[in-house]
Protein backbone atom coordinates (compact mmCIF):
# COMPACT_ATOMS: atom_id res chain seq x y z
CA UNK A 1 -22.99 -79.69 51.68
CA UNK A 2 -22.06 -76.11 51.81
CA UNK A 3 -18.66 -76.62 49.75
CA UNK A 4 -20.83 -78.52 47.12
CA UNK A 5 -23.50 -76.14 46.82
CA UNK A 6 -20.87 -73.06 46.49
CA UNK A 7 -19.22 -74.60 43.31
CA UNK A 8 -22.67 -74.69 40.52
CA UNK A 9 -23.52 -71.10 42.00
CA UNK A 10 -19.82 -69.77 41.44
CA UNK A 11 -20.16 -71.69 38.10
CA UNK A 12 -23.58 -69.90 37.27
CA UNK A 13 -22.31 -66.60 38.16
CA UNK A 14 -19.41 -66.46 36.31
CA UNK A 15 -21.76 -67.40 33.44
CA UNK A 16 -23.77 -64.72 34.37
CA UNK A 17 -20.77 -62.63 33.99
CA UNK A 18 -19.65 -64.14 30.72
CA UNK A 19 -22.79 -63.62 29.25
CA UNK A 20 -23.16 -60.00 30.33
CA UNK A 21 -19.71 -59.37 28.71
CA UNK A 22 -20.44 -61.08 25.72
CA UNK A 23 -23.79 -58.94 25.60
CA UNK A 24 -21.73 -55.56 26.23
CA UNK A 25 -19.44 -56.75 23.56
CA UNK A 26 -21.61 -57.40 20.91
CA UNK A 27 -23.49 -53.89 22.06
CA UNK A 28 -20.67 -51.94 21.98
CA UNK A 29 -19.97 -53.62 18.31
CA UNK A 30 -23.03 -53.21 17.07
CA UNK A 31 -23.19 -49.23 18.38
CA UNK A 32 -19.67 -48.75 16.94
CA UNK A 33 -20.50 -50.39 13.79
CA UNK A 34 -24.32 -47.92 13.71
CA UNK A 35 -21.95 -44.80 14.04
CA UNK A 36 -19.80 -45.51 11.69
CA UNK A 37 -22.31 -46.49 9.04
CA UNK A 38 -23.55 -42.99 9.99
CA UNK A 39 -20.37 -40.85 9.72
CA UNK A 40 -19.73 -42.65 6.34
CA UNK A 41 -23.13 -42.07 5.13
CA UNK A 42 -22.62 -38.26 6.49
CA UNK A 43 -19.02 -37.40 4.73
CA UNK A 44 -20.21 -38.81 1.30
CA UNK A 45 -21.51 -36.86 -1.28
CA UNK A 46 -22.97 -39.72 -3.29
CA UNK A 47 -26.24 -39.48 -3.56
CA UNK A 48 -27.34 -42.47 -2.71
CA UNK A 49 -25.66 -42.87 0.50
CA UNK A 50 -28.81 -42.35 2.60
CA UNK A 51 -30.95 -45.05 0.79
CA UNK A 52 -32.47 -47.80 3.32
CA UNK A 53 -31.76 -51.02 0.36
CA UNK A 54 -29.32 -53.14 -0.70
CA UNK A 55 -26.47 -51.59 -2.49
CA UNK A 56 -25.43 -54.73 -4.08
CA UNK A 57 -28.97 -55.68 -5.97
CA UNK A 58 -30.07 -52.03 -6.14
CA UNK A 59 -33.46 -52.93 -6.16
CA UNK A 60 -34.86 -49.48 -7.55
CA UNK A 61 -31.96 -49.99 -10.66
CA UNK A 62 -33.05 -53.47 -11.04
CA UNK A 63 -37.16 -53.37 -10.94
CA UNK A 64 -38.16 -53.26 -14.31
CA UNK A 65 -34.78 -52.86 -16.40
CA UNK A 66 -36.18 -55.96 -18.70
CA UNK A 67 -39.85 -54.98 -19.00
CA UNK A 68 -38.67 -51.29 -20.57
CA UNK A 69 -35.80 -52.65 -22.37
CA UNK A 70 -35.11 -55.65 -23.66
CA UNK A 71 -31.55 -57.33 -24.76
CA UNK A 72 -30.09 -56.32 -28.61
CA UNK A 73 -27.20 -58.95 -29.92
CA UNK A 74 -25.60 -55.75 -31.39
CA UNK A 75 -26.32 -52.63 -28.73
CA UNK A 76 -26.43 -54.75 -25.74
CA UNK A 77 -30.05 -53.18 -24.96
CA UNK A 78 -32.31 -50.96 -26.40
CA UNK A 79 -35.82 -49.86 -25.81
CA UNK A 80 -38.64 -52.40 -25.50
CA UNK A 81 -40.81 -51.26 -28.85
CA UNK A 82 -44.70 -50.31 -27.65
CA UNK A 83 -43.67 -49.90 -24.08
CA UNK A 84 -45.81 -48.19 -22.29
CA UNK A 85 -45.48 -47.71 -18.21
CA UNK A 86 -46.85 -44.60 -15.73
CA UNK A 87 -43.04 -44.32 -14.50
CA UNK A 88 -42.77 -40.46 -14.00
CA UNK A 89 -45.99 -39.44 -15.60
CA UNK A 90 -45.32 -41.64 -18.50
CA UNK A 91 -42.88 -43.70 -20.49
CA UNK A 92 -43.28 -44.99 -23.87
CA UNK A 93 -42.03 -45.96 -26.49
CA UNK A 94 -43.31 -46.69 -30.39
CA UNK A 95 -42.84 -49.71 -32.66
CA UNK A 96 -39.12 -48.27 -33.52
CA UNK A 97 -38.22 -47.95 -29.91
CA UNK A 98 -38.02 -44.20 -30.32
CA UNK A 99 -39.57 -42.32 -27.33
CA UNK A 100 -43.19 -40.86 -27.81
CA UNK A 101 -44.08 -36.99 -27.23
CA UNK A 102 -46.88 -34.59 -28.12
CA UNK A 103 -49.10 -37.29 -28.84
CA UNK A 104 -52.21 -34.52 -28.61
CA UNK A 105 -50.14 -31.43 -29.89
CA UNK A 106 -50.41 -29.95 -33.17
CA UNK A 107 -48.00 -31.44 -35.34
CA UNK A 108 -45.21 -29.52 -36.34
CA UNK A 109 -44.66 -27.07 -39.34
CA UNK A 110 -41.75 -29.22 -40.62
CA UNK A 111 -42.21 -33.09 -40.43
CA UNK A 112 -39.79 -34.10 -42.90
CA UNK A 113 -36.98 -34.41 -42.71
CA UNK A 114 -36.66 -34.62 -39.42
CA UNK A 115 -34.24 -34.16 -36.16
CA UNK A 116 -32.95 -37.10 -34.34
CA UNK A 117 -30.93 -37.25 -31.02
CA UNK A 118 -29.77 -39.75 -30.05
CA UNK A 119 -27.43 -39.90 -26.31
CA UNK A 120 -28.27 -41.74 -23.12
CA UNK A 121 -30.62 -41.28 -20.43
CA UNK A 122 -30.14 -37.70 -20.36
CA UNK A 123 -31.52 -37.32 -23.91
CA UNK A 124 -33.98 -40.07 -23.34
CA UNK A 125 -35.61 -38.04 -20.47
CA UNK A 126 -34.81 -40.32 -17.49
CA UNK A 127 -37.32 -39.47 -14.66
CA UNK A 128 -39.09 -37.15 -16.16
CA UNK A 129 -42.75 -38.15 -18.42
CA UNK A 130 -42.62 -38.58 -21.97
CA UNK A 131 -43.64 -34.46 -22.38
CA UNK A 132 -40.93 -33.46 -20.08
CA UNK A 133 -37.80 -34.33 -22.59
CA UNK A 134 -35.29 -32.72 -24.26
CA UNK A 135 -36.62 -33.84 -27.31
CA UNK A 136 -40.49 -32.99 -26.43
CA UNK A 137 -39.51 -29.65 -25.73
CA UNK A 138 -37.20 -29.09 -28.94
CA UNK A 139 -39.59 -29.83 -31.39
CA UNK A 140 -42.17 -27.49 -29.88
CA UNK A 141 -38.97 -24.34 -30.08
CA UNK A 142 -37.81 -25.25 -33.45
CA UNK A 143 -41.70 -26.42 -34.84
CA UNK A 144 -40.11 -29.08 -36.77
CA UNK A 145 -40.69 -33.23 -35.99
CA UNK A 146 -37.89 -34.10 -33.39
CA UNK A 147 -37.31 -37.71 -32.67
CA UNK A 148 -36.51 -39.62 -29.62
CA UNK A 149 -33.48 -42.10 -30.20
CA UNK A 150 -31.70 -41.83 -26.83
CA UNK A 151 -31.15 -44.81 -24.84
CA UNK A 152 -30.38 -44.92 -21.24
CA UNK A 153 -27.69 -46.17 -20.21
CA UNK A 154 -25.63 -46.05 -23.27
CA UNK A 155 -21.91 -44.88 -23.48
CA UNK A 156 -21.08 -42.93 -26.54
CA UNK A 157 -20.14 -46.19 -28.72
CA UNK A 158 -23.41 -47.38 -27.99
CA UNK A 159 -25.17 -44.28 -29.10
CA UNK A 160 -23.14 -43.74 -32.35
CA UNK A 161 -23.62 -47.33 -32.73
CA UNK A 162 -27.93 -47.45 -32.99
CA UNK A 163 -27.35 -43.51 -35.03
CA UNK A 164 -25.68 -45.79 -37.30
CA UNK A 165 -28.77 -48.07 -37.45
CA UNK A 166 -31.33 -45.10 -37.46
CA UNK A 167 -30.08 -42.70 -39.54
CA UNK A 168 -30.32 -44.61 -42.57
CA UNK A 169 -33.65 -45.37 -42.08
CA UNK A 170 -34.76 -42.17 -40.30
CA UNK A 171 -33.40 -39.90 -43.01
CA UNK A 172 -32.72 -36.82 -40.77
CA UNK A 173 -31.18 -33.19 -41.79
CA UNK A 174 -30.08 -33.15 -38.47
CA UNK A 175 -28.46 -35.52 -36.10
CA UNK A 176 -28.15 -34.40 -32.54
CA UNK A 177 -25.54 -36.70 -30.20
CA UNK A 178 -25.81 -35.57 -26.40
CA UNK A 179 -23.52 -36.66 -23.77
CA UNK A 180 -22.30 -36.62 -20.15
CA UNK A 181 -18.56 -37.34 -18.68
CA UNK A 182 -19.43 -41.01 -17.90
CA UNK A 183 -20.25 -41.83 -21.36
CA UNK A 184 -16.81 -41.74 -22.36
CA UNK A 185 -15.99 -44.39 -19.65
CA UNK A 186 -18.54 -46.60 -20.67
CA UNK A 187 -16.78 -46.68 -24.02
CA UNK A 188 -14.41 -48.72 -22.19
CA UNK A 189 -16.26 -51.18 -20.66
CA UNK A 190 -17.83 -54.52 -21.76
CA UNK A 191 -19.63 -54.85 -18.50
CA UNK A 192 -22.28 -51.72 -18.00
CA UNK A 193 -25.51 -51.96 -15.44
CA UNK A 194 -24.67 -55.72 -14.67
CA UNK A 195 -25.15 -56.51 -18.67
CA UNK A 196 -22.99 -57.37 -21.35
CA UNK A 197 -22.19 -55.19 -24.20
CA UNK A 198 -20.18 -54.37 -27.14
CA UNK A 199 -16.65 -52.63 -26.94
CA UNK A 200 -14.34 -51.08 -29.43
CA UNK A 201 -10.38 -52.02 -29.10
CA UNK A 202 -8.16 -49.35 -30.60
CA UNK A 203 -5.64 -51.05 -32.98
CA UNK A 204 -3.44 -48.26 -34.66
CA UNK A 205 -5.61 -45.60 -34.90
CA UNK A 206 -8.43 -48.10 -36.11
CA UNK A 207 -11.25 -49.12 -33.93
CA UNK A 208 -12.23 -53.22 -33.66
CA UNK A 209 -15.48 -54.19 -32.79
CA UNK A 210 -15.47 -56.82 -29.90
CA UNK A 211 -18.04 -59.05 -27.62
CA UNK A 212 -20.23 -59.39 -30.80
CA UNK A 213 -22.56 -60.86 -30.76
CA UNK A 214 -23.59 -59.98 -27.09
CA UNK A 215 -24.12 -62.95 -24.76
CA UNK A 216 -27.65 -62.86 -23.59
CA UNK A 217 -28.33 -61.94 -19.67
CA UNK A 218 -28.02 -63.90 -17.01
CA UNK A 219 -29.93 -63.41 -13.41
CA UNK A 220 -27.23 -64.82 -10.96
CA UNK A 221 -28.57 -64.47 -7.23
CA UNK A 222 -26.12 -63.45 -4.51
CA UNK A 223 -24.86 -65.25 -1.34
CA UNK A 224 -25.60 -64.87 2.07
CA UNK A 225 -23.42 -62.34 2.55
CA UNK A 226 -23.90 -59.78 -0.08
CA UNK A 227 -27.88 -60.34 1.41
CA UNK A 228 -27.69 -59.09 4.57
CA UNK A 229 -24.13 -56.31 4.67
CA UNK A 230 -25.56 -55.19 1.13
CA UNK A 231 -27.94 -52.53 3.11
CA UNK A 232 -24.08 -51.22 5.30
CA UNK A 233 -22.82 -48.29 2.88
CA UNK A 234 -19.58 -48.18 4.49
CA UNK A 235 -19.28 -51.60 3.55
CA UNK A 236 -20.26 -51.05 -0.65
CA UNK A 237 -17.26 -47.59 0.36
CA UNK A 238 -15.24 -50.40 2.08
CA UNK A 239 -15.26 -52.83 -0.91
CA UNK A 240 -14.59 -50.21 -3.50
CA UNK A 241 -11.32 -49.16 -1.71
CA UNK A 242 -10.46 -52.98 -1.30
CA UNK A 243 -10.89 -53.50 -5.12
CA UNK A 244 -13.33 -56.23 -4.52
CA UNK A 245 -16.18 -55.14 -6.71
CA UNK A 246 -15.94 -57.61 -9.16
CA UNK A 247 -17.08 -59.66 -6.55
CA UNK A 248 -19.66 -57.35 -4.36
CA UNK A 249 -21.43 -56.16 -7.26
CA UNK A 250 -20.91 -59.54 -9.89
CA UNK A 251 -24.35 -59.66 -12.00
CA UNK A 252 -26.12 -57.05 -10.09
CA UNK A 253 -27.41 -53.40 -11.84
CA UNK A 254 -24.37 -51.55 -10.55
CA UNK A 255 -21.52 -54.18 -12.00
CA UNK A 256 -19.23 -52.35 -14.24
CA UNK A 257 -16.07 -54.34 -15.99
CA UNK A 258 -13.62 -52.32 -17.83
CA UNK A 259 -12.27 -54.07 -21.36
CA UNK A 260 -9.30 -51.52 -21.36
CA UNK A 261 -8.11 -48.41 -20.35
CA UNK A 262 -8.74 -46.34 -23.70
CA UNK A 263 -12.60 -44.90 -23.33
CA UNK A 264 -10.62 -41.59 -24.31
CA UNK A 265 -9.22 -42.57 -27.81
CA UNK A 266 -12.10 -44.60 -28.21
CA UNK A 267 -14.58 -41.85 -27.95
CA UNK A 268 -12.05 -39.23 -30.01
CA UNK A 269 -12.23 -41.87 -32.94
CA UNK A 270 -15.86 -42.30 -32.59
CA UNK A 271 -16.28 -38.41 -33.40
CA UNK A 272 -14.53 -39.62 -36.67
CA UNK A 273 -17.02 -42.14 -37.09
CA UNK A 274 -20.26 -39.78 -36.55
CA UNK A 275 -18.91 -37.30 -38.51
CA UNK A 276 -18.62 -40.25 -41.98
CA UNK A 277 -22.15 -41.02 -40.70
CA UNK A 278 -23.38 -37.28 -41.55
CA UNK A 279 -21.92 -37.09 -44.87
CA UNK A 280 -23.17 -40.38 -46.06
CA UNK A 281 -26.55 -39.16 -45.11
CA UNK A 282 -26.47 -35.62 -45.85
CA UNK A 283 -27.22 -34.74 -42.15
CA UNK A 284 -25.39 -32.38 -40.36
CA UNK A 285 -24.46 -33.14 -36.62
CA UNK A 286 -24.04 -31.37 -33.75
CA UNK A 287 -22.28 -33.21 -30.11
CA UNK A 288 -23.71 -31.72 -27.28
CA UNK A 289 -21.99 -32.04 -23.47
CA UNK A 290 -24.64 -32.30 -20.64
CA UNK A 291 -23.62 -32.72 -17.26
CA UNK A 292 -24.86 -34.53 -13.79
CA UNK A 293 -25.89 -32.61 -10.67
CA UNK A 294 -22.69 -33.88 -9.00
CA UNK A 295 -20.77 -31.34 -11.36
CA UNK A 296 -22.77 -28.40 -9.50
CA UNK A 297 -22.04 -29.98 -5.89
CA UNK A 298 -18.62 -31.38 -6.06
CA UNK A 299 -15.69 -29.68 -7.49
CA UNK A 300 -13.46 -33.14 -8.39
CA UNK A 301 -16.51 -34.35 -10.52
CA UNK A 302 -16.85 -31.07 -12.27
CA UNK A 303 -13.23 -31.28 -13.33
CA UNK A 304 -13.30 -34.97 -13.80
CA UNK A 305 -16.67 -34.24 -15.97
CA UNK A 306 -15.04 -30.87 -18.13
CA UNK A 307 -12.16 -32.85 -18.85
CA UNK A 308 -13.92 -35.73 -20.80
CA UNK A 309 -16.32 -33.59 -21.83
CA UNK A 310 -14.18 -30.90 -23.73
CA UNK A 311 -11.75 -33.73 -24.91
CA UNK A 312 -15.05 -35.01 -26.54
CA UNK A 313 -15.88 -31.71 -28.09
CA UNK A 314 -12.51 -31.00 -29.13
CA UNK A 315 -12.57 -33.95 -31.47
CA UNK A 316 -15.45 -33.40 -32.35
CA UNK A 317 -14.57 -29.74 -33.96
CA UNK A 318 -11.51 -31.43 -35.27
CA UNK A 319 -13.70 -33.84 -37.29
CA UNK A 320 -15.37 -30.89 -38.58
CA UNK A 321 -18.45 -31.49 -36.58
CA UNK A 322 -20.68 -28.72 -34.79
CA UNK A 323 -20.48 -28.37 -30.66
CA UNK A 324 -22.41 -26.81 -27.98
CA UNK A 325 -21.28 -27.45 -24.40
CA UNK A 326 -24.14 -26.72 -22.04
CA UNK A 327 -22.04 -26.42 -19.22
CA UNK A 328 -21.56 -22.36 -18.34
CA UNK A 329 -25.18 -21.63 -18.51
CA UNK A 330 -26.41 -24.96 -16.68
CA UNK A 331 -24.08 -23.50 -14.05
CA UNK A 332 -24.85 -20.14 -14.23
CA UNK A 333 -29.06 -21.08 -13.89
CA UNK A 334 -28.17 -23.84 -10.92
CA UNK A 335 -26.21 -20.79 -8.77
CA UNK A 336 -29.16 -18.41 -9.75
CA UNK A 337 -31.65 -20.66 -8.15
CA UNK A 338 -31.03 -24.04 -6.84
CA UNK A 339 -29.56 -27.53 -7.79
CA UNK A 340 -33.05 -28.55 -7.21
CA UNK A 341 -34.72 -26.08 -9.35
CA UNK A 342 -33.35 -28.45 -12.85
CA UNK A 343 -32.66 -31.69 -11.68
CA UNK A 344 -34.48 -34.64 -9.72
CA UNK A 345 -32.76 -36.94 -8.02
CA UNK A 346 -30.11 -37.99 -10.64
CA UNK A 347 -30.98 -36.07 -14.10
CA UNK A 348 -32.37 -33.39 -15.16
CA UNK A 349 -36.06 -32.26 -14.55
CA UNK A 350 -38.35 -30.73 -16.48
CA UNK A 351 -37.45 -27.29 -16.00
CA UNK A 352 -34.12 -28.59 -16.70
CA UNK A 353 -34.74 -30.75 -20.13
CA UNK A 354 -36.50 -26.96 -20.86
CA UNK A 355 -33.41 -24.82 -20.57
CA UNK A 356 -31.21 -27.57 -22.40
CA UNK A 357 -33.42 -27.42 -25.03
CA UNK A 358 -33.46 -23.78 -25.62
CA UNK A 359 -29.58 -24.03 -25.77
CA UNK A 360 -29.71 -26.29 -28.90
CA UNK A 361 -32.38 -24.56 -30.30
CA UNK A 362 -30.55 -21.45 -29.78
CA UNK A 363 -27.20 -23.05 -31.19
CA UNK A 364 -29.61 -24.78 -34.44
CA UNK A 365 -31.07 -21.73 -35.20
């Protein structure tokens, strides 16, 4: 009886065993796996790397992208006409999909013709309410009507793209075109934000309008996967540096597809293309550089941001068109005082849109 009994309590200890070492295992994984989520989310300087949501649907990107804009066969997107949201204090938008500001302020002393900008979300006013712009604040140094064609988003073929739309119609004196470094890579790409859009090849020294018309959007949901190791950061650094984003971040906000390699030449011909735009019109332009709040805290995006930047400008002046790079006396004001002093959490703020605007109105004037 004794030799029977021994063997199922042998048996359940080493169970016991097994399961405790599985247990201390899986522990020691799990604690491994916490600290280095941790020191990856510590060495970064992205920042989002201390978000608590999925880095593959970005839900914060994602909420809302199709109620403020909607999808244009030509642009890709562009502004949802008679939006109106609280976002910020305020977004909105009129029946031309041009941004709304000083609805209750005295109008201007000129209203015609008037100033347009165009650019991405910097120039739109990203984050800040619809009095807090660039734009809003212009029109109130230079007392003449300033309107609101930014788009965020956009690269600079977008942007030169809906001026080409606008102007006509529009009839402006002046045509502002503001920019940051990314814009130029986004002239490359015919996958931006998850969404299709339209590309330029560069054939000679000609540029060839592709992926037009763009194919509508498509929601695709993601796998099991992509669900649950979405919220690990080191895993979104891990699949970057494994070149596997096509599949991490495949129909989601962040998704970005490169069409070729040329987003420099692109852009450089572009300047060719804005500047024919102003003389058909009779509109003088001027290309403004802006620049992120990484520029300030990192020194390899600062010199990855000056060097498309001034290549932009550069051809710019060469096309005979009028520059102002923002740049020095961003820099100068963000050492003064703080990084947080003229930008929120990924453009600038309203102090910031302020001091950008008294540059170009300086520069106009």
């Amino acid at each position: 009886m004794s030799l029977n009994s021994t063997g199922p309590k042998r048996g359940a200890a080493r169970l016991r065993e097994a399961s405790i070492g599985l247990g201390l295992v899986l522990a020691s994984v799990a604690l491994c796996s916490f600290a280095g989520e941790l020191l990856v989310r510590a060495l970064s300087d992205d920042s989002r790397r201390w978000e608590l949501e999925n880095f593959v649907t970005y839900p914060e990107r994602a909420q809302g992208r199709w109620s403020t804009m909607r999808p244009h066969p030509v642009l890709g997107w562009e502004p949802r006409p008679g939006h109106s949201d609280s976002n910020h204090g305020g977004l909105t938008f009129d029946a031309q999909g041009l941004r709304v500001h000083r609805r209750n302020a005295r109008p201007p002393a000129v209203g015609t013709p008037p100033v347009l900008v165009m650019g991405d979300s910097y120039a739109m006013g990203e984050e800040v309410a619809d009095e807090e712009t660039v734009p809003a604040h212009l029109q109130d140094l230079l007392d003449r009507r300033v309107l609101n064609g930014a788009v965020a988003g956009y690269g600079i073929d977008q942007m030169v793209m809906r001026a080409e739309m606008l102007v006509p119609v529009l009839r402006p004196d002046l045509l502002i075109v503001s920019f940051i470094g990314d814009d130029v890579r986004r002239s490359q790409e015919r996958v931006l934000w998850g969404t299709e859009k339209p590309y330029f090849d560069v054939i000679g020294n000609t540029l060839t309008l592709r992926n037009v018309p763009v194919p509508q959007p498509e929601v695709r949901p993601i796998d099991a996967f992509r669900r649950i190791a979405g919220y690990s950061f080191a895993v979104d650094v891990l699949m970057a540096r494994l070149d596997l984003l096509d599949y991490w971040l495949d129909g989601q906000p962040r998704q970005r597809k490169a069409a070729h390699e040329d987003g420099r030449r692109v852009s450089c011909l572009l300047m060719d293309r804005l500047a024919g735009l102003g003389r058909a019109n009779d509109a003088n332009v001027l290309v403004v550089a802006q620049y992120t709040p990484l520029a300030w805290q990192s020194d390899s995006t600062r010199q990855f941001e000056m060097q498309d930047t001034h290549l932009v400008l550069r051809c710019a002046e060469e096309n005979g068109l009028a520059t102002l790079d923002t740049g020095n006396a961003v820099e100068a004001a963000v050492r003064a005082k703080n990084i947080d002093a003229y930008y929120t959490d990924a453009h600038m703020n309203d102090a910031g849109n302020q001091l950008t605007a008294q540059l170009i109105a300086d520069a106009v004037k």
